[in-house]
C-alpha atoms as a PDB file:
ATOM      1  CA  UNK A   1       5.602 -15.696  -8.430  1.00  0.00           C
ATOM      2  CA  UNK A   2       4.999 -19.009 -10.322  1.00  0.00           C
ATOM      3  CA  UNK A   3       3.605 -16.994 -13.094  1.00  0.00           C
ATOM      4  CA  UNK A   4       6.872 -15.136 -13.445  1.00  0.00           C
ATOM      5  CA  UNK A   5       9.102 -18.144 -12.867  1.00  0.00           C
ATOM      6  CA  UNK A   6       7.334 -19.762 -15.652  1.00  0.00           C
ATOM      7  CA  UNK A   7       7.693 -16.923 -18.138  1.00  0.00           C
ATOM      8  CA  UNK A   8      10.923 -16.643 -17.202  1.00  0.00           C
ATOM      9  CA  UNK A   9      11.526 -20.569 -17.729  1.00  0.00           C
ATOM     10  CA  UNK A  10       9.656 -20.543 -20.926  1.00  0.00           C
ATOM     11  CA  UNK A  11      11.607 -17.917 -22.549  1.00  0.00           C
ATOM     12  CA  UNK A  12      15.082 -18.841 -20.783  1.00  0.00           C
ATOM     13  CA  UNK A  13      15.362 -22.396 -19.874  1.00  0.00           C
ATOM     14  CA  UNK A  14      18.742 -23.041 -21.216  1.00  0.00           C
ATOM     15  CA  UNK A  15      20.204 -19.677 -19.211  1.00  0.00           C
ATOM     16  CA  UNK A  16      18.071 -21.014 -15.956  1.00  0.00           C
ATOM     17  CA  UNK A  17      19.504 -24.675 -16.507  1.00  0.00           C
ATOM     18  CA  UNK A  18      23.010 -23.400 -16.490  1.00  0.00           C
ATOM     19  CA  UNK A  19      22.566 -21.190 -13.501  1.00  0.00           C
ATOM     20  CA  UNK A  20      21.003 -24.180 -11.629  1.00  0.00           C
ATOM     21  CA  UNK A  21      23.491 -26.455 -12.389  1.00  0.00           C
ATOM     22  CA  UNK A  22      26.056 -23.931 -11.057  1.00  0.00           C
ATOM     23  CA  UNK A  23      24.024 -23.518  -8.002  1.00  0.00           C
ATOM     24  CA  UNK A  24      23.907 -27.422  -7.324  1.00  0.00           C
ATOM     25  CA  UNK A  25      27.969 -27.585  -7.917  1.00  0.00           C
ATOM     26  CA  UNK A  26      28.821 -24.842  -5.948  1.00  0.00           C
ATOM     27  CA  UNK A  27      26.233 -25.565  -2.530  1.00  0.00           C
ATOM     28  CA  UNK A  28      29.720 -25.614  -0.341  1.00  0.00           C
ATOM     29  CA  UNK A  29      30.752 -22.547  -1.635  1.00  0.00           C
ATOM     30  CA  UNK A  30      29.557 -19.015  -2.598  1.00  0.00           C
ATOM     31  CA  UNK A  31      27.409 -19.651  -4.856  1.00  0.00           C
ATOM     32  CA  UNK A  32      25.953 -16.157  -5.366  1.00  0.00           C
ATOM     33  CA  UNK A  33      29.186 -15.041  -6.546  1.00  0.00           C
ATOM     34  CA  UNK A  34      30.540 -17.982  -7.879  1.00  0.00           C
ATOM     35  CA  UNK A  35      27.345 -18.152 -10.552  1.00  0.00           C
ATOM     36  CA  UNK A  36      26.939 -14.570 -10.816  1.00  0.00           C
ATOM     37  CA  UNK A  37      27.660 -14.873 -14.255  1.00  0.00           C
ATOM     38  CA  UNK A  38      24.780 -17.367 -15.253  1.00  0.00           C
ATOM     39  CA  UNK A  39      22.301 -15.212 -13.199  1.00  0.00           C
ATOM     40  CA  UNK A  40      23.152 -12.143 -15.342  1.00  0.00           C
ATOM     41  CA  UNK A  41      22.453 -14.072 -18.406  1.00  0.00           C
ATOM     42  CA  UNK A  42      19.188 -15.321 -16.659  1.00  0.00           C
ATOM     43  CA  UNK A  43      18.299 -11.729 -16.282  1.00  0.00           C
ATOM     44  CA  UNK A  44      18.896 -10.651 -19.587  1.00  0.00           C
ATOM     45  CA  UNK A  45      17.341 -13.200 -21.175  1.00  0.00           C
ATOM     46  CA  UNK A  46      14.204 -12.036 -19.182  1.00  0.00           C
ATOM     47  CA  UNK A  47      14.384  -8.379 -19.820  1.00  0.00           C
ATOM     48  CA  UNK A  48      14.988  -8.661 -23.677  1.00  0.00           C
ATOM     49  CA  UNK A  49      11.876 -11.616 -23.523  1.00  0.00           C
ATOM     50  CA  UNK A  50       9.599 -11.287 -21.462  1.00  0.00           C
ATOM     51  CA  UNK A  51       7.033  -7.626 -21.830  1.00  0.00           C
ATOM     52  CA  UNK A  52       5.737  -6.626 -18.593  1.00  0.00           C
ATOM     53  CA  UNK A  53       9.261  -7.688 -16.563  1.00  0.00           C
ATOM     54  CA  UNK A  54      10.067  -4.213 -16.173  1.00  0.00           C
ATOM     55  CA  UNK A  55       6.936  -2.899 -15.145  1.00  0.00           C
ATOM     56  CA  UNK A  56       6.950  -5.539 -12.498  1.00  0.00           C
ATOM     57  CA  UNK A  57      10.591  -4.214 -11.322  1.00  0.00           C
ATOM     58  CA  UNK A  58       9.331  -0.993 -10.855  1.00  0.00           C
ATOM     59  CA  UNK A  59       5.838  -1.873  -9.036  1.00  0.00           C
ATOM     60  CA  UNK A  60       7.436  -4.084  -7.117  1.00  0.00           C
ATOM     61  CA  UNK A  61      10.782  -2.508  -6.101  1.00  0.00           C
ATOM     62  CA  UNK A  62      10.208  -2.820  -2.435  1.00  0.00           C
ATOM     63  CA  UNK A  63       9.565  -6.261  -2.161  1.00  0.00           C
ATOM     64  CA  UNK A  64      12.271  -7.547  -4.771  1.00  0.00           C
ATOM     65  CA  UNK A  65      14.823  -5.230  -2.363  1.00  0.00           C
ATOM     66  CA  UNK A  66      13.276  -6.923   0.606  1.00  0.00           C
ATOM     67  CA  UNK A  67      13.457 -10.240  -0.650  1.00  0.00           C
ATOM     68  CA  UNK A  68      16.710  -9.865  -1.950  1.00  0.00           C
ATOM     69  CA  UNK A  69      18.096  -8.120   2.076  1.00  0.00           C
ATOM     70  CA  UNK A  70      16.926 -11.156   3.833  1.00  0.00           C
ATOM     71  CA  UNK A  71      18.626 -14.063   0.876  1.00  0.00           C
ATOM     72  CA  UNK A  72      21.855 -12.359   1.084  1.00  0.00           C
ATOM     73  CA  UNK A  73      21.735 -11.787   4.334  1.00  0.00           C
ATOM     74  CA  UNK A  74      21.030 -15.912   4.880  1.00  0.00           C
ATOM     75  CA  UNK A  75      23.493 -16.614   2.556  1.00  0.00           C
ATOM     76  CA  UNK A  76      26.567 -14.468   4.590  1.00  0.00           C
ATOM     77  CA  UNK A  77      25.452 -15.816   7.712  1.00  0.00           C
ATOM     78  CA  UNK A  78      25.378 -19.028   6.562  1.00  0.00           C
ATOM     79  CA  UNK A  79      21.880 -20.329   7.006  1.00  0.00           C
ATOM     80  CA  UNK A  80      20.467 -23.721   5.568  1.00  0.00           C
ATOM     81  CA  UNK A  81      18.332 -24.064   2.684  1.00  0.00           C
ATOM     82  CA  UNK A  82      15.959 -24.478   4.708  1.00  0.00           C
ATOM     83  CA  UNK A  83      16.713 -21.585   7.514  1.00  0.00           C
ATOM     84  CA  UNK A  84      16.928 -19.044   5.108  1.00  0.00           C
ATOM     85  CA  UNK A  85      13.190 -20.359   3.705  1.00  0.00           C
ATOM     86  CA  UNK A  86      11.470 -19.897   7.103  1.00  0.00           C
ATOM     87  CA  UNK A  87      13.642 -16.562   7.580  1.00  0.00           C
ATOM     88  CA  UNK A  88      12.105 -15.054   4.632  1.00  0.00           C
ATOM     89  CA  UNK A  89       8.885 -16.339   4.208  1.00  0.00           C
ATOM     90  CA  UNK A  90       7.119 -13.091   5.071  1.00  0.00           C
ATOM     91  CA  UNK A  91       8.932 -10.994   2.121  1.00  0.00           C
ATOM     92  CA  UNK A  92       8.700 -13.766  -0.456  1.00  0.00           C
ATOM     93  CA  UNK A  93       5.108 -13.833   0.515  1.00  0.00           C
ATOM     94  CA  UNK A  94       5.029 -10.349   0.005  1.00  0.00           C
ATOM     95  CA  UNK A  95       6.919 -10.619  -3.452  1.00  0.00           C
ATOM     96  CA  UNK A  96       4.944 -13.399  -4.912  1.00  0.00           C
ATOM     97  CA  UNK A  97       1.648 -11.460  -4.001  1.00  0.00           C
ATOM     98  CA  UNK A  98       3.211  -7.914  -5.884  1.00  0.00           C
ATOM     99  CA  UNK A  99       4.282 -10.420  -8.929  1.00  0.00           C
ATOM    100  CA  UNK A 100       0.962 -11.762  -9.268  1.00  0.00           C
ATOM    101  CA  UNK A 101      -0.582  -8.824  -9.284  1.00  0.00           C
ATOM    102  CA  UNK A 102       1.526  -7.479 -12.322  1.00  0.00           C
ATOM    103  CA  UNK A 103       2.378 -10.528 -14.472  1.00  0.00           C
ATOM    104  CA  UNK A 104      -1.503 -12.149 -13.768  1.00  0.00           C
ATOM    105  CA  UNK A 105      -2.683 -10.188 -16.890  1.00  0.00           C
ATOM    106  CA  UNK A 106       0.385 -11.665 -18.894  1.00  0.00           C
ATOM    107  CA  UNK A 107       0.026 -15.245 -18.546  1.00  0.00           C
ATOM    108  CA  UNK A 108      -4.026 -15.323 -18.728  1.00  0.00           C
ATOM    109  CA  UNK A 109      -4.866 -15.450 -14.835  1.00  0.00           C
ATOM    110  CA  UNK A 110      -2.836 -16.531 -11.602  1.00  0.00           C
ATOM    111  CA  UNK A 111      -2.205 -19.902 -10.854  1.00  0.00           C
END
Protein backbone atom coordinates (compact mmCIF):
# COMPACT_ATOMS: atom_id res chain seq x y z
CA UNK A 1 0.00 0.00 0.00
CA UNK A 2 2.94 2.51 0.05
CA UNK A 3 2.75 2.56 -3.64
CA UNK A 4 -0.82 3.77 -3.49
CA UNK A 5 -0.32 6.12 -0.56
CA UNK A 6 2.32 7.73 -2.55
CA UNK A 7 0.30 8.21 -5.72
CA UNK A 8 -2.25 9.31 -3.80
CA UNK A 9 0.14 11.90 -1.91
CA UNK A 10 1.74 12.93 -5.09
CA UNK A 11 -1.34 13.85 -6.84
CA UNK A 12 -3.29 15.12 -3.58
CA UNK A 13 -1.06 16.40 -0.95
CA UNK A 14 -2.86 19.54 -0.19
CA UNK A 15 -6.44 17.43 0.18
CA UNK A 16 -4.31 14.70 2.39
CA UNK A 17 -2.68 17.66 4.48
CA UNK A 18 -6.04 19.04 5.31
CA UNK A 19 -7.57 15.74 6.21
CA UNK A 20 -4.53 15.06 8.49
CA UNK A 21 -4.61 18.09 10.15
CA UNK A 22 -8.31 17.46 10.92
CA UNK A 23 -7.46 14.07 12.12
CA UNK A 24 -4.69 15.45 14.60
CA UNK A 25 -7.37 18.25 15.95
CA UNK A 26 -10.09 16.11 16.36
CA UNK A 27 -8.08 12.72 18.19
CA UNK A 28 -10.70 13.30 21.31
CA UNK A 29 -13.46 13.26 19.20
CA UNK A 30 -15.03 11.50 16.15
CA UNK A 31 -12.86 12.07 13.89
CA UNK A 32 -14.25 9.88 11.09
CA UNK A 33 -17.20 11.97 10.99
CA UNK A 34 -15.96 15.05 12.09
CA UNK A 35 -13.34 15.07 8.85
CA UNK A 36 -15.56 13.27 6.62
CA UNK A 37 -15.53 16.11 4.52
CA UNK A 38 -11.66 16.32 3.86
CA UNK A 39 -11.63 12.50 3.23
CA UNK A 40 -14.19 12.92 0.40
CA UNK A 41 -12.05 15.47 -1.18
CA UNK A 42 -9.04 13.05 -0.60
CA UNK A 43 -10.99 10.55 -2.56
CA UNK A 44 -11.86 12.56 -5.32
CA UNK A 45 -8.82 13.95 -5.84
CA UNK A 46 -7.62 10.27 -6.28
CA UNK A 47 -10.27 9.02 -8.57
CA UNK A 48 -10.14 12.05 -11.05
CA UNK A 49 -5.88 11.59 -10.71
CA UNK A 50 -4.70 8.77 -10.31
CA UNK A 51 -5.45 5.77 -13.56
CA UNK A 52 -5.55 2.40 -12.21
CA UNK A 53 -7.46 3.59 -8.66
CA UNK A 54 -10.52 2.12 -9.83
CA UNK A 55 -9.34 -0.99 -11.06
CA UNK A 56 -7.73 -1.46 -7.72
CA UNK A 57 -11.34 -0.79 -5.99
CA UNK A 58 -12.77 -3.38 -7.84
CA UNK A 59 -9.86 -6.16 -7.50
CA UNK A 60 -9.60 -5.44 -4.26
CA UNK A 61 -13.16 -4.95 -2.91
CA UNK A 62 -12.88 -7.55 -0.26
CA UNK A 63 -10.02 -6.44 1.46
CA UNK A 64 -10.78 -2.54 1.32
CA UNK A 65 -14.43 -3.78 2.99
CA UNK A 66 -12.42 -5.81 5.42
CA UNK A 67 -10.09 -3.27 6.28
CA UNK A 68 -12.52 -0.73 6.49
CA UNK A 69 -15.10 -3.44 9.17
CA UNK A 70 -12.30 -3.80 11.56
CA UNK A 71 -11.17 0.54 11.57
CA UNK A 72 -14.66 1.43 12.20
CA UNK A 73 -15.28 -1.07 14.28
CA UNK A 74 -11.92 0.17 16.52
CA UNK A 75 -12.94 3.45 16.19
CA UNK A 76 -16.80 2.84 17.89
CA UNK A 77 -15.36 0.79 20.45
CA UNK A 78 -12.94 3.06 21.22
CA UNK A 79 -9.60 1.39 20.75
CA UNK A 80 -6.08 3.17 20.84
CA UNK A 81 -4.07 4.01 17.97
CA UNK A 82 -2.30 1.52 18.69
CA UNK A 83 -5.13 -1.31 19.60
CA UNK A 84 -6.85 -0.82 16.59
CA UNK A 85 -3.17 -1.40 14.65
CA UNK A 86 -2.60 -4.86 16.22
CA UNK A 87 -6.53 -5.54 15.76
CA UNK A 88 -6.24 -5.21 12.14
CA UNK A 89 -3.03 -6.15 11.13
CA UNK A 90 -4.16 -9.31 9.35
CA UNK A 91 -6.64 -7.34 6.83
CA UNK A 92 -4.28 -4.42 6.25
CA UNK A 93 -1.80 -7.09 5.49
CA UNK A 94 -4.16 -8.49 3.28
CA UNK A 95 -4.97 -4.99 1.64
CA UNK A 96 -1.49 -3.81 1.16
CA UNK A 97 -0.62 -7.25 -0.56
CA UNK A 98 -4.05 -6.82 -3.14
CA UNK A 99 -2.75 -2.98 -3.66
CA UNK A 100 0.56 -4.01 -4.61
CA UNK A 101 -0.42 -6.31 -6.80
CA UNK A 102 -2.57 -3.75 -8.87
CA UNK A 103 -0.82 -0.36 -8.53
CA UNK A 104 2.99 -2.27 -8.80
CA UNK A 105 2.72 -1.83 -12.64
CA UNK A 106 1.79 1.97 -12.08
CA UNK A 107 4.54 3.26 -10.12
CA UNK A 108 7.46 1.10 -11.92
CA UNK A 109 7.78 -1.90 -9.31
CA UNK A 110 6.81 -2.34 -5.48
CA UNK A 111 8.68 -0.84 -2.92
Amino acid sequence: MDIAYNLVASKCAQQMQAYQECVMKNQDGNWADICRDQSQAVTQCANETIPNLSSLKTTCQSQIETYTRCVDSASRTGLSDKEMEESCRDSMKDLWKCCEGVLGGVAGGSS
